[in-house]
PDB file of N, CA and C in Angstrom:
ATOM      1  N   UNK A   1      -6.386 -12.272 -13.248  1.00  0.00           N
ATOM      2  CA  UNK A   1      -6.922 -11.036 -12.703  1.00  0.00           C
ATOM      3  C   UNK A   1      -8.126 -11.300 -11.808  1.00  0.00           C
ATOM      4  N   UNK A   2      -8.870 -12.093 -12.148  1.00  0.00           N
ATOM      5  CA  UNK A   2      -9.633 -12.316 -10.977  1.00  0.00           C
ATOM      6  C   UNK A   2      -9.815 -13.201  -9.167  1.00  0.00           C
ATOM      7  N   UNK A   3      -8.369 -13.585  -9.567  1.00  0.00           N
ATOM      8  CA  UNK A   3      -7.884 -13.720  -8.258  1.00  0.00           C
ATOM      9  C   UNK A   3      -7.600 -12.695  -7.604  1.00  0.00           C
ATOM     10  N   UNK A   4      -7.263 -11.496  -8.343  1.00  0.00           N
ATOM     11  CA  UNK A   4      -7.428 -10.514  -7.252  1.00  0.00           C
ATOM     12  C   UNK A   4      -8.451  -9.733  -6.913  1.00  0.00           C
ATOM     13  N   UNK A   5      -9.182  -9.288  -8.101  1.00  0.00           N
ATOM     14  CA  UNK A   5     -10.681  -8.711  -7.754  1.00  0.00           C
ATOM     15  C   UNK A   5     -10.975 -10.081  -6.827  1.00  0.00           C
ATOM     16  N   UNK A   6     -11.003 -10.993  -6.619  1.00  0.00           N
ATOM     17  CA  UNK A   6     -11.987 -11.831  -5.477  1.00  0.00           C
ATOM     18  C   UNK A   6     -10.878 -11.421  -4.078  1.00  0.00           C
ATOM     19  N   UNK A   7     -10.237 -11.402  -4.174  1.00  0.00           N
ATOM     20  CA  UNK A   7      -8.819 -11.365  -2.779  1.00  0.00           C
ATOM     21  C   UNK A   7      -9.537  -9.192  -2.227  1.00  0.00           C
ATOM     22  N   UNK A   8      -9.512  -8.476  -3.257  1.00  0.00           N
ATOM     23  CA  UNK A   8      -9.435  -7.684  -3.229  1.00  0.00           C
ATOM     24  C   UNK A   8     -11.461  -6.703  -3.116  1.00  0.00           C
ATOM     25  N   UNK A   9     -11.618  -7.946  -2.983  1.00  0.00           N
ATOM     26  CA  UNK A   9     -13.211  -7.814  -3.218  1.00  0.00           C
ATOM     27  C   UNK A   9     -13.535  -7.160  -3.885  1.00  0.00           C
ATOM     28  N   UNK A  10     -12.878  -6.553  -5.031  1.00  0.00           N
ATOM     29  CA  UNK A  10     -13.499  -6.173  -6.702  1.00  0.00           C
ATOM     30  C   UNK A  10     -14.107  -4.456  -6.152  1.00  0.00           C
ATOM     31  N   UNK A  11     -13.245  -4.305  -5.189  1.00  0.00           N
ATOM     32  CA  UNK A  11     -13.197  -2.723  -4.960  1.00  0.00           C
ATOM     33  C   UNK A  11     -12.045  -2.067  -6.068  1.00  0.00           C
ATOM     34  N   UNK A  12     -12.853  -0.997  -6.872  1.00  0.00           N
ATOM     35  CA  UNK A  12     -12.455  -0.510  -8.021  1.00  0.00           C
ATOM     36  C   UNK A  12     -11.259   0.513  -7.940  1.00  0.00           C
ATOM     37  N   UNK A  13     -10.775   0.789  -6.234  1.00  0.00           N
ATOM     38  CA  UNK A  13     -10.276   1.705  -6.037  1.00  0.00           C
ATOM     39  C   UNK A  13      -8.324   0.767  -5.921  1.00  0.00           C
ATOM     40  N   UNK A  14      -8.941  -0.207  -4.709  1.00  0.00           N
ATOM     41  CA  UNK A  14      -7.725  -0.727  -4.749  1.00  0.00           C
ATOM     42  C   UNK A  14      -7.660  -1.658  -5.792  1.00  0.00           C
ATOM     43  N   UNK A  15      -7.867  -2.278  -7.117  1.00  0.00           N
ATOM     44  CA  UNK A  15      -8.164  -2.852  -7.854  1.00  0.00           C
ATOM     45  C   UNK A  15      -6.758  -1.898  -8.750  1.00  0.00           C
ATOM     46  N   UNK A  16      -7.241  -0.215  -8.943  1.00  0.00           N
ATOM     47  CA  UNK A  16      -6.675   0.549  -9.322  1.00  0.00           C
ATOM     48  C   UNK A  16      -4.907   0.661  -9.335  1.00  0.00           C
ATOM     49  N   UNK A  17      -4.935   1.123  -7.626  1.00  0.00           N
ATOM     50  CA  UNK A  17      -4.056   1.056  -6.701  1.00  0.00           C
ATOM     51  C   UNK A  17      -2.826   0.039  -7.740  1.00  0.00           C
ATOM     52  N   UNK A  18      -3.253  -1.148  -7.569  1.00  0.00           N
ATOM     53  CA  UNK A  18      -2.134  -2.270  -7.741  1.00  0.00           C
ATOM     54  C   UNK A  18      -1.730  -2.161  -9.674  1.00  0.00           C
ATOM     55  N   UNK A  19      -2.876  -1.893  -9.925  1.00  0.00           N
ATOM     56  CA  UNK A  19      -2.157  -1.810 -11.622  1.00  0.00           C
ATOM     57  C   UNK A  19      -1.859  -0.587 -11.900  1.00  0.00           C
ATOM     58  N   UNK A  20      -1.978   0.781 -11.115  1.00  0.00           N
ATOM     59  CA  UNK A  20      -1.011   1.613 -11.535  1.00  0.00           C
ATOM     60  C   UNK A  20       0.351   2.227 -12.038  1.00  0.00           C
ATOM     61  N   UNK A  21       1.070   1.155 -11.178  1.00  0.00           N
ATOM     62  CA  UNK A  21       2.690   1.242 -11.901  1.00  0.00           C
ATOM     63  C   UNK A  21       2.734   0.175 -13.129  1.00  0.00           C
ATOM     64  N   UNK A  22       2.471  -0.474 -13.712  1.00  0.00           N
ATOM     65  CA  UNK A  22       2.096  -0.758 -14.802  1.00  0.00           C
ATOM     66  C   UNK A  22       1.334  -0.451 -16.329  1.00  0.00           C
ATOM     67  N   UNK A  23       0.641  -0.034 -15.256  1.00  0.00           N
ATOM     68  CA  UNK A  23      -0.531   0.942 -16.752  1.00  0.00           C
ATOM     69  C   UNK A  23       0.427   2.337 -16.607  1.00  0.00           C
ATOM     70  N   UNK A  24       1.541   2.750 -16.005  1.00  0.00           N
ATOM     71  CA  UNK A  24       2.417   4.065 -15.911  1.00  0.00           C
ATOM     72  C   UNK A  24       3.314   3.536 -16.912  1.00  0.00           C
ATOM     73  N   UNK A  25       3.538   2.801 -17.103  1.00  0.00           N
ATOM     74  CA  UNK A  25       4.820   2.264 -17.783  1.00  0.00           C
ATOM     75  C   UNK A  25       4.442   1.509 -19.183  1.00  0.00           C
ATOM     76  N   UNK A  26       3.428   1.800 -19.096  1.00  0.00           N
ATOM     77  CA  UNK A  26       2.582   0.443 -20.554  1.00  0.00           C
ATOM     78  C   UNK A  26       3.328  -1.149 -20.550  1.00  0.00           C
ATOM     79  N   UNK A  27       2.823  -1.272 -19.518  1.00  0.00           N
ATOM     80  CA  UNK A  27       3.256  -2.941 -18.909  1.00  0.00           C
ATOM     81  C   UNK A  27       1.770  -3.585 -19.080  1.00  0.00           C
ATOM     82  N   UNK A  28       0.704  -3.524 -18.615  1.00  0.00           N
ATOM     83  CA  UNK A  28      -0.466  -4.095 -18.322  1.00  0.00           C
ATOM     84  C   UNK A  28      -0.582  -5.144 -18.788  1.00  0.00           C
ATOM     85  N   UNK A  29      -0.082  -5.807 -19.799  1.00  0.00           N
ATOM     86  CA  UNK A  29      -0.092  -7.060 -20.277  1.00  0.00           C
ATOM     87  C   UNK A  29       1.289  -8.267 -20.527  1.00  0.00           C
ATOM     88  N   UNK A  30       2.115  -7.470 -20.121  1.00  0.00           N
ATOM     89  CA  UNK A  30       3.821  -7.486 -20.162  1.00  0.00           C
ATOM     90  C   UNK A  30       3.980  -9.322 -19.173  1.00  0.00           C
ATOM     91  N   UNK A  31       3.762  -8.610 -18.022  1.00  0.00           N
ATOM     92  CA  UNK A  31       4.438  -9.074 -16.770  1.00  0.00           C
ATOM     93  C   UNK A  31       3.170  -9.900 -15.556  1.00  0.00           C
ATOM     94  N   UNK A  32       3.435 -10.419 -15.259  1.00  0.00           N
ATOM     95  CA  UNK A  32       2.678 -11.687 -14.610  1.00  0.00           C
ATOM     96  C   UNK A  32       2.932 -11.404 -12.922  1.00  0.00           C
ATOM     97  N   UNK A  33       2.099 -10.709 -12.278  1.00  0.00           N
ATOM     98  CA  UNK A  33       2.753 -10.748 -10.620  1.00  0.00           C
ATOM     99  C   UNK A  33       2.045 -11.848  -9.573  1.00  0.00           C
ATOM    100  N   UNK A  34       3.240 -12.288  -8.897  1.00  0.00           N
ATOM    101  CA  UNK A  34       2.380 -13.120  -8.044  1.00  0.00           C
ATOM    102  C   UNK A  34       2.755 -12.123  -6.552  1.00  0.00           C
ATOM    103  N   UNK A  35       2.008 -12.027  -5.692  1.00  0.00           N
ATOM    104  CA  UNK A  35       2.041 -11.555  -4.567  1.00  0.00           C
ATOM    105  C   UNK A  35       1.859 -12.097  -3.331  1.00  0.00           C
ATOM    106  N   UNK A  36       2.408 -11.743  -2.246  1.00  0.00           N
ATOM    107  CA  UNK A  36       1.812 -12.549  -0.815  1.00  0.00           C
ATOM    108  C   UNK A  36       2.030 -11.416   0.045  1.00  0.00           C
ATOM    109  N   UNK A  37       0.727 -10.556   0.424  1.00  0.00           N
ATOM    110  CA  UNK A  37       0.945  -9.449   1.733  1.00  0.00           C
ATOM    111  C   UNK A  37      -0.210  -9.919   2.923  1.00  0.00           C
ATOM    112  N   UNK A  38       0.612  -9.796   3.912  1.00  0.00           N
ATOM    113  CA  UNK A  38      -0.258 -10.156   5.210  1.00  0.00           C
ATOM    114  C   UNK A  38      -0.431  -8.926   5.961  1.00  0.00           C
ATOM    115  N   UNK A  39      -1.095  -8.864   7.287  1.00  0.00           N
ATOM    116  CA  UNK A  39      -1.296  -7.361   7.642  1.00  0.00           C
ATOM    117  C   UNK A  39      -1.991  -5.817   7.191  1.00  0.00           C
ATOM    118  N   UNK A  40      -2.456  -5.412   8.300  1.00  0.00           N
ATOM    119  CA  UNK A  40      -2.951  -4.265   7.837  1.00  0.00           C
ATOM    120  C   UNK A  40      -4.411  -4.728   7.476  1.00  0.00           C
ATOM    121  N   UNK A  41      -4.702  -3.768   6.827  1.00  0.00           N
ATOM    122  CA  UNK A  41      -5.858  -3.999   6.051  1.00  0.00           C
ATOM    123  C   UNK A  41      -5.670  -3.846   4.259  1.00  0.00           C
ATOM    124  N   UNK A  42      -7.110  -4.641   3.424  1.00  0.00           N
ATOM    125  CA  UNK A  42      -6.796  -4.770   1.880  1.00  0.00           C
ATOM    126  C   UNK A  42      -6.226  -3.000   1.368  1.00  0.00           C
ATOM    127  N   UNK A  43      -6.916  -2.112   2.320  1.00  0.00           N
ATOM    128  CA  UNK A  43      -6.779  -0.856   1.376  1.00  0.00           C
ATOM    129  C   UNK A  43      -5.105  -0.999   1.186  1.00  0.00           C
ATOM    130  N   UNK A  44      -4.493  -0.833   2.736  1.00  0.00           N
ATOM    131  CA  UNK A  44      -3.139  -1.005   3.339  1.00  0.00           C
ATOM    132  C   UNK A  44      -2.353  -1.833   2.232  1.00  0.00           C
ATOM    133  N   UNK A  45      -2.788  -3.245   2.040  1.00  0.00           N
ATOM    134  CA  UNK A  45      -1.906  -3.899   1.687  1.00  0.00           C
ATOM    135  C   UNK A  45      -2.334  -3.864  -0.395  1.00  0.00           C
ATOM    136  N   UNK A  46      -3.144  -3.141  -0.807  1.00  0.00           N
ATOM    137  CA  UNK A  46      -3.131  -2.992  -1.836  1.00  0.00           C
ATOM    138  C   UNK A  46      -1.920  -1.612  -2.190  1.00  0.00           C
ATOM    139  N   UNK A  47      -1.788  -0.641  -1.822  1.00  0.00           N
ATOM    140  CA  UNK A  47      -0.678   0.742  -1.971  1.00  0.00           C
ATOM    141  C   UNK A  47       0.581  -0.220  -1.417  1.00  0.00           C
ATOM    142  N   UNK A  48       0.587  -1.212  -0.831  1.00  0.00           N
ATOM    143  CA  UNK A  48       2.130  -2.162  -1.145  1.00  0.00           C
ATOM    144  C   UNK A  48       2.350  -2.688  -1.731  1.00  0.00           C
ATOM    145  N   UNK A  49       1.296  -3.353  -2.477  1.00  0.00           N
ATOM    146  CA  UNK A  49       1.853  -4.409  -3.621  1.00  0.00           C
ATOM    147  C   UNK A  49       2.108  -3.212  -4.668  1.00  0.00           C
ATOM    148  N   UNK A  50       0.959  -2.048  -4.833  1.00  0.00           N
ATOM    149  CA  UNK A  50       1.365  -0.898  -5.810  1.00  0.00           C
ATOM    150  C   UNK A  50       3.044  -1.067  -5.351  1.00  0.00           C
ATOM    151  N   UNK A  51       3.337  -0.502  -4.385  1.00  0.00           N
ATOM    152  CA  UNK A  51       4.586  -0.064  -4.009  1.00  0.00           C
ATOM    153  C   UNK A  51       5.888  -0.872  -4.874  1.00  0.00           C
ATOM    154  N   UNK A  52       5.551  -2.240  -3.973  1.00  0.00           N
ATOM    155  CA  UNK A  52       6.635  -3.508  -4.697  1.00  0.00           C
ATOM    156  C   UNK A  52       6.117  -3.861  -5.961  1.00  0.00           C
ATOM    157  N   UNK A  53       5.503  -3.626  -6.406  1.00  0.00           N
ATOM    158  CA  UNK A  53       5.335  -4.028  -8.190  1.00  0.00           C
ATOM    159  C   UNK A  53       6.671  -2.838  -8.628  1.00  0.00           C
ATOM    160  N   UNK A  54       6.525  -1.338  -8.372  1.00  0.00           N
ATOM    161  CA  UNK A  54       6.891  -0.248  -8.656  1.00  0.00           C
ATOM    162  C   UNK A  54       8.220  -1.005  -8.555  1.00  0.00           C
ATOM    163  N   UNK A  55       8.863  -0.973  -7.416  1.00  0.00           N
ATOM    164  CA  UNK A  55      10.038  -1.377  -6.920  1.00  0.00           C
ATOM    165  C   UNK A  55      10.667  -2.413  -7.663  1.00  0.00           C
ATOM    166  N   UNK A  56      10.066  -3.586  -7.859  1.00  0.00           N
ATOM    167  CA  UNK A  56      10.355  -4.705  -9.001  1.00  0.00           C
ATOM    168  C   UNK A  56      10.714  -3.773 -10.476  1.00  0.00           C
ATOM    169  N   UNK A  57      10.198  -2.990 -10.578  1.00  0.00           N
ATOM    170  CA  UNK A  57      10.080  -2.337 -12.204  1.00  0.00           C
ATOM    171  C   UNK A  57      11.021  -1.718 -12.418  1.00  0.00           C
ATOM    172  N   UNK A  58      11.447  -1.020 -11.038  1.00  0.00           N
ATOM    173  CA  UNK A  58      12.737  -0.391 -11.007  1.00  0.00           C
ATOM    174  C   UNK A  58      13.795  -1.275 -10.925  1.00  0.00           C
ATOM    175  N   UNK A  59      14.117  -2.422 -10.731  1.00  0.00           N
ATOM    176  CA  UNK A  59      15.389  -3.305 -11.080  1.00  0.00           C
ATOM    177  C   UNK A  59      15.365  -3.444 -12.405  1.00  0.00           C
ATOM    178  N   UNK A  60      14.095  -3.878 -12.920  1.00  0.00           N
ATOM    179  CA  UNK A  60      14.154  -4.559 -13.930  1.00  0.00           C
ATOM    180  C   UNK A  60      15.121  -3.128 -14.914  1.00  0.00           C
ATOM    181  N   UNK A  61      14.764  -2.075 -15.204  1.00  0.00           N
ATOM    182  CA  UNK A  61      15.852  -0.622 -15.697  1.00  0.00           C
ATOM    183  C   UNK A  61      15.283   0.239 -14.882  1.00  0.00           C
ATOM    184  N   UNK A  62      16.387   0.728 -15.070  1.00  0.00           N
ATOM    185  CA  UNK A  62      16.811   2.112 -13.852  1.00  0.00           C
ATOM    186  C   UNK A  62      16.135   3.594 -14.518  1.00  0.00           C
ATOM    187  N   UNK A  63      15.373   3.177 -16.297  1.00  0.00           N
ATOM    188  CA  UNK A  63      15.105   4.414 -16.407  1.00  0.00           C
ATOM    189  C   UNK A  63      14.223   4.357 -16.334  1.00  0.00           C
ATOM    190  N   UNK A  64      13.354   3.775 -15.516  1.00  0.00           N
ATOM    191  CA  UNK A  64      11.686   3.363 -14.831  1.00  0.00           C
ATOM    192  C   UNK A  64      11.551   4.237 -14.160  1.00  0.00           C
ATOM    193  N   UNK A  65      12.767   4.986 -13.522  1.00  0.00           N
ATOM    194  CA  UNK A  65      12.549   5.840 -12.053  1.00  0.00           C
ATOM    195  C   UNK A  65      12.055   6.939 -12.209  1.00  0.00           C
ATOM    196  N   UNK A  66      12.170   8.041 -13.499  1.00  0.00           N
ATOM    197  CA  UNK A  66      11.756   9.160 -13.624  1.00  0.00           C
ATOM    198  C   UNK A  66       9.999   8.557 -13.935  1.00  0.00           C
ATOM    199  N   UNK A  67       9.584   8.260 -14.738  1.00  0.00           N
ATOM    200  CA  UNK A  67       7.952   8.023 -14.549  1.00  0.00           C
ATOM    201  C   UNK A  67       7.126   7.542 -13.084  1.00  0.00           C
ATOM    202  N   UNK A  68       8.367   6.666 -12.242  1.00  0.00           N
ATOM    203  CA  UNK A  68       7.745   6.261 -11.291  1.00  0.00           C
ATOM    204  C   UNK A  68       7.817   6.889 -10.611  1.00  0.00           C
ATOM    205  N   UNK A  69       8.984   7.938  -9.852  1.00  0.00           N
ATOM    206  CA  UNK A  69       8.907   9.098  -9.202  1.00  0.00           C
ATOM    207  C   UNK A  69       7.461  10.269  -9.497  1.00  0.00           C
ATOM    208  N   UNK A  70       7.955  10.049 -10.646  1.00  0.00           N
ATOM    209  CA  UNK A  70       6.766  11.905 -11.263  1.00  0.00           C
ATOM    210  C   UNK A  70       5.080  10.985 -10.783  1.00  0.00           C
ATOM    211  N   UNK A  71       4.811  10.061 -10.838  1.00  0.00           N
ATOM    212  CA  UNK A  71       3.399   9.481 -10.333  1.00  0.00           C
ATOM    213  C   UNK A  71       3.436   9.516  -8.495  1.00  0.00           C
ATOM    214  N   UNK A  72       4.454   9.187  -8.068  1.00  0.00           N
ATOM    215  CA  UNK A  72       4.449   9.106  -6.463  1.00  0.00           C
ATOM    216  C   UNK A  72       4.581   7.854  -5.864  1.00  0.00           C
ATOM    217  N   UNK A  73       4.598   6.891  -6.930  1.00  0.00           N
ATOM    218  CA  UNK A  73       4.628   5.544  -6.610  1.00  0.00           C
ATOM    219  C   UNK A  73       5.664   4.771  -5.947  1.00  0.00           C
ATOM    220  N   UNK A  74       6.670   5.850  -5.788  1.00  0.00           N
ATOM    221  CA  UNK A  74       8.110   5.088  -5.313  1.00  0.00           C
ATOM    222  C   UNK A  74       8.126   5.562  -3.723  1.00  0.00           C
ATOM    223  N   UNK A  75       7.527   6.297  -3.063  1.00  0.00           N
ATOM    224  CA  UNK A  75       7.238   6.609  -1.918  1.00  0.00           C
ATOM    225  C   UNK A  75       6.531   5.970  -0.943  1.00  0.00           C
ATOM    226  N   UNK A  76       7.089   5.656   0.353  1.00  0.00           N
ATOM    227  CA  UNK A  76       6.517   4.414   1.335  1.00  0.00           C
ATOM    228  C   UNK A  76       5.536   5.524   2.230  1.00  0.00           C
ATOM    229  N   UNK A  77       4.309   5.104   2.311  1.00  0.00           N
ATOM    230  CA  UNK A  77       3.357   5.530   3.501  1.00  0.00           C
ATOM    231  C   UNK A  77       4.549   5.906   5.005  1.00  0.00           C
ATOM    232  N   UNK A  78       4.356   6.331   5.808  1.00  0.00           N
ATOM    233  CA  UNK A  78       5.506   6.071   6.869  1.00  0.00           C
ATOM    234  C   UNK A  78       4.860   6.195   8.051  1.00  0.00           C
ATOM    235  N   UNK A  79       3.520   6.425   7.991  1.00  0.00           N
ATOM    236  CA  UNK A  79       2.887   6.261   9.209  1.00  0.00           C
ATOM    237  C   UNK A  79       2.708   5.267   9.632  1.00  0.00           C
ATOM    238  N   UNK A  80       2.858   4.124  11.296  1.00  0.00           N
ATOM    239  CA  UNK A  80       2.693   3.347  11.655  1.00  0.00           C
ATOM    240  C   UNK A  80       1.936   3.586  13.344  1.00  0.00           C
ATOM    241  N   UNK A  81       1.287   2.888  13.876  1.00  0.00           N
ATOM    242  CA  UNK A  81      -0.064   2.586  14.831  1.00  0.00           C
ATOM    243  C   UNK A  81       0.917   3.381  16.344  1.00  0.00           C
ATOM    244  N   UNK A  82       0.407   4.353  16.867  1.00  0.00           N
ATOM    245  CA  UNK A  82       1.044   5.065  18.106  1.00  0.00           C
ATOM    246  C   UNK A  82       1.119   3.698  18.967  1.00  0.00           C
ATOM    247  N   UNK A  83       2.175   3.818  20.059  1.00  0.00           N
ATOM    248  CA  UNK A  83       2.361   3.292  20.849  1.00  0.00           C
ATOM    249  C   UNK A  83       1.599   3.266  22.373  1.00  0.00           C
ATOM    250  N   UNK A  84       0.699   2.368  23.216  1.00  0.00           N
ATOM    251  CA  UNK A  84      -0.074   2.762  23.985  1.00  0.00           C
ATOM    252  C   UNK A  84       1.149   3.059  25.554  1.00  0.00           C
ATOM    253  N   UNK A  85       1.014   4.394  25.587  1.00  0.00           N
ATOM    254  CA  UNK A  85       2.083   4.883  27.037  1.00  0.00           C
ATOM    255  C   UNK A  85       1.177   4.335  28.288  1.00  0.00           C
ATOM    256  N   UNK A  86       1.909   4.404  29.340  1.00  0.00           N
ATOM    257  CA  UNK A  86       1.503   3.702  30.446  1.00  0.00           C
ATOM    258  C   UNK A  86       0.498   4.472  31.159  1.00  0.00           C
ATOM    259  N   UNK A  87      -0.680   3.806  31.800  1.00  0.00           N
ATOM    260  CA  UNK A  87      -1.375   5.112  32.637  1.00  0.00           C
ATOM    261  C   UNK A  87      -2.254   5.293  31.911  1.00  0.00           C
ATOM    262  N   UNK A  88      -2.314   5.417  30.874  1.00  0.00           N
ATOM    263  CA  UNK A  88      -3.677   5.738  29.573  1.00  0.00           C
ATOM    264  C   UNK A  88      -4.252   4.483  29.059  1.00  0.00           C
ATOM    265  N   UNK A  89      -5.589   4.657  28.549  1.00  0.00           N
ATOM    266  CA  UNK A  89      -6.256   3.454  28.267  1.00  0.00           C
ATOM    267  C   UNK A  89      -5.516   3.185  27.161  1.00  0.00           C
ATOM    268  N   UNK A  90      -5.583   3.862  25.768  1.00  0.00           N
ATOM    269  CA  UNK A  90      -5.153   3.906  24.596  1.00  0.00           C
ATOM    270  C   UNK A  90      -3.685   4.675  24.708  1.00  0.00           C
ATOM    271  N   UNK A  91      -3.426   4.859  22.950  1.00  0.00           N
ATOM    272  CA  UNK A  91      -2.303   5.638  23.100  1.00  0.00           C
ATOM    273  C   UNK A  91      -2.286   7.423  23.688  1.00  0.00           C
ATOM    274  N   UNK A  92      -3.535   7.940  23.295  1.00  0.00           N
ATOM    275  CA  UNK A  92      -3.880   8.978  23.857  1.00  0.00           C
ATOM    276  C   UNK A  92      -4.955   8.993  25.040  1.00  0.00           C
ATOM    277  N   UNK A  93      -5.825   7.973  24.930  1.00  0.00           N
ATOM    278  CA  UNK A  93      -6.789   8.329  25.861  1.00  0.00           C
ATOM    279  C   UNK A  93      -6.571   8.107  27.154  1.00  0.00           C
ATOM    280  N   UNK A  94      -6.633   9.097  27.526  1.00  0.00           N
ATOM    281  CA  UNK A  94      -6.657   8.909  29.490  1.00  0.00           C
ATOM    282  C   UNK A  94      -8.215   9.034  29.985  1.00  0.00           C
ATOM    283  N   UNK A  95      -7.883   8.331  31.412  1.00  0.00           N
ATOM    284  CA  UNK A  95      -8.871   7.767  31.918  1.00  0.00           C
ATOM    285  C   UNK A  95     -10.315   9.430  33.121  1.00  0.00           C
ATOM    286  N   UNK A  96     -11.198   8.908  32.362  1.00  0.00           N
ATOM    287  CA  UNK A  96     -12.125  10.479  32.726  1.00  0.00           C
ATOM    288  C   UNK A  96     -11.350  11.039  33.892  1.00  0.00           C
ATOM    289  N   UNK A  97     -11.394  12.232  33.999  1.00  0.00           N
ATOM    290  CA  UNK A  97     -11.219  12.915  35.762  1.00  0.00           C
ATOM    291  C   UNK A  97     -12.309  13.175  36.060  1.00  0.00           C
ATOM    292  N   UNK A  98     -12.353  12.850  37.709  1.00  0.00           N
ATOM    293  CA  UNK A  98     -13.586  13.230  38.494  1.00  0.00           C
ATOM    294  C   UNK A  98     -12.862  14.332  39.530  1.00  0.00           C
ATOM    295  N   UNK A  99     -13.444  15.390  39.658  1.00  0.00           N
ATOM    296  CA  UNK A  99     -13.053  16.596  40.726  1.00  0.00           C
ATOM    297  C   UNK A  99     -13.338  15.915  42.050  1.00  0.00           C
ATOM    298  N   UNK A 100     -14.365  15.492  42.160  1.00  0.00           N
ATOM    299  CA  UNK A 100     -14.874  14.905  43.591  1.00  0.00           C
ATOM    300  C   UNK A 100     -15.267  13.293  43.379  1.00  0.00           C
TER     301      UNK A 100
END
């Protein structure tokens, strides 16, 4: 566990995040995870390992799904970074207008 509080810089929130589908299921001492997420940021990539721990739990039995559903844990974020359109600095920002 303290490979991840140090990975996770011992922020209590995403710390949370990742042992939630476990402490949902009274696993917390059960099961051993090893992880590898790149990208994003720690908040980002802590609600994925939540995610794929969840997901792992659900192979392991299928009647994992009603607790993991009723928490929210089986649900993917689905927002991803706008695309920058042509002509604009950013994806929205366009460049000042001058009248004169």
């Amino acid at each position: 566990m303290d490979v991840l509080q140090e990975y996770l810089q011992g922020n209590p929130l995403w710390l949370q995040y990742v042992k939630v589908p476990l402490v949902t299921l009274g696993y917390e001492s059960r099961y051993d995870v090893f992880v590898k997420a790149h990208g994003g940021g720690l908040s980002g990539q802590a609600q994925a390992i939540s995610l794929g721990v969840a997901r792992a739990l659900l192979k392991v039995s299928e009647g994992h799904k009603a607790p993991l559903r009723k928490e929210g844990l089986l649900t993917r974020d689905s927002r991803v970074v706008e695309r920058k359109k042509p002509g604009l600095k950013k994806a929205r920002k366009a460049p000042q207008f001058s009248k004169r």
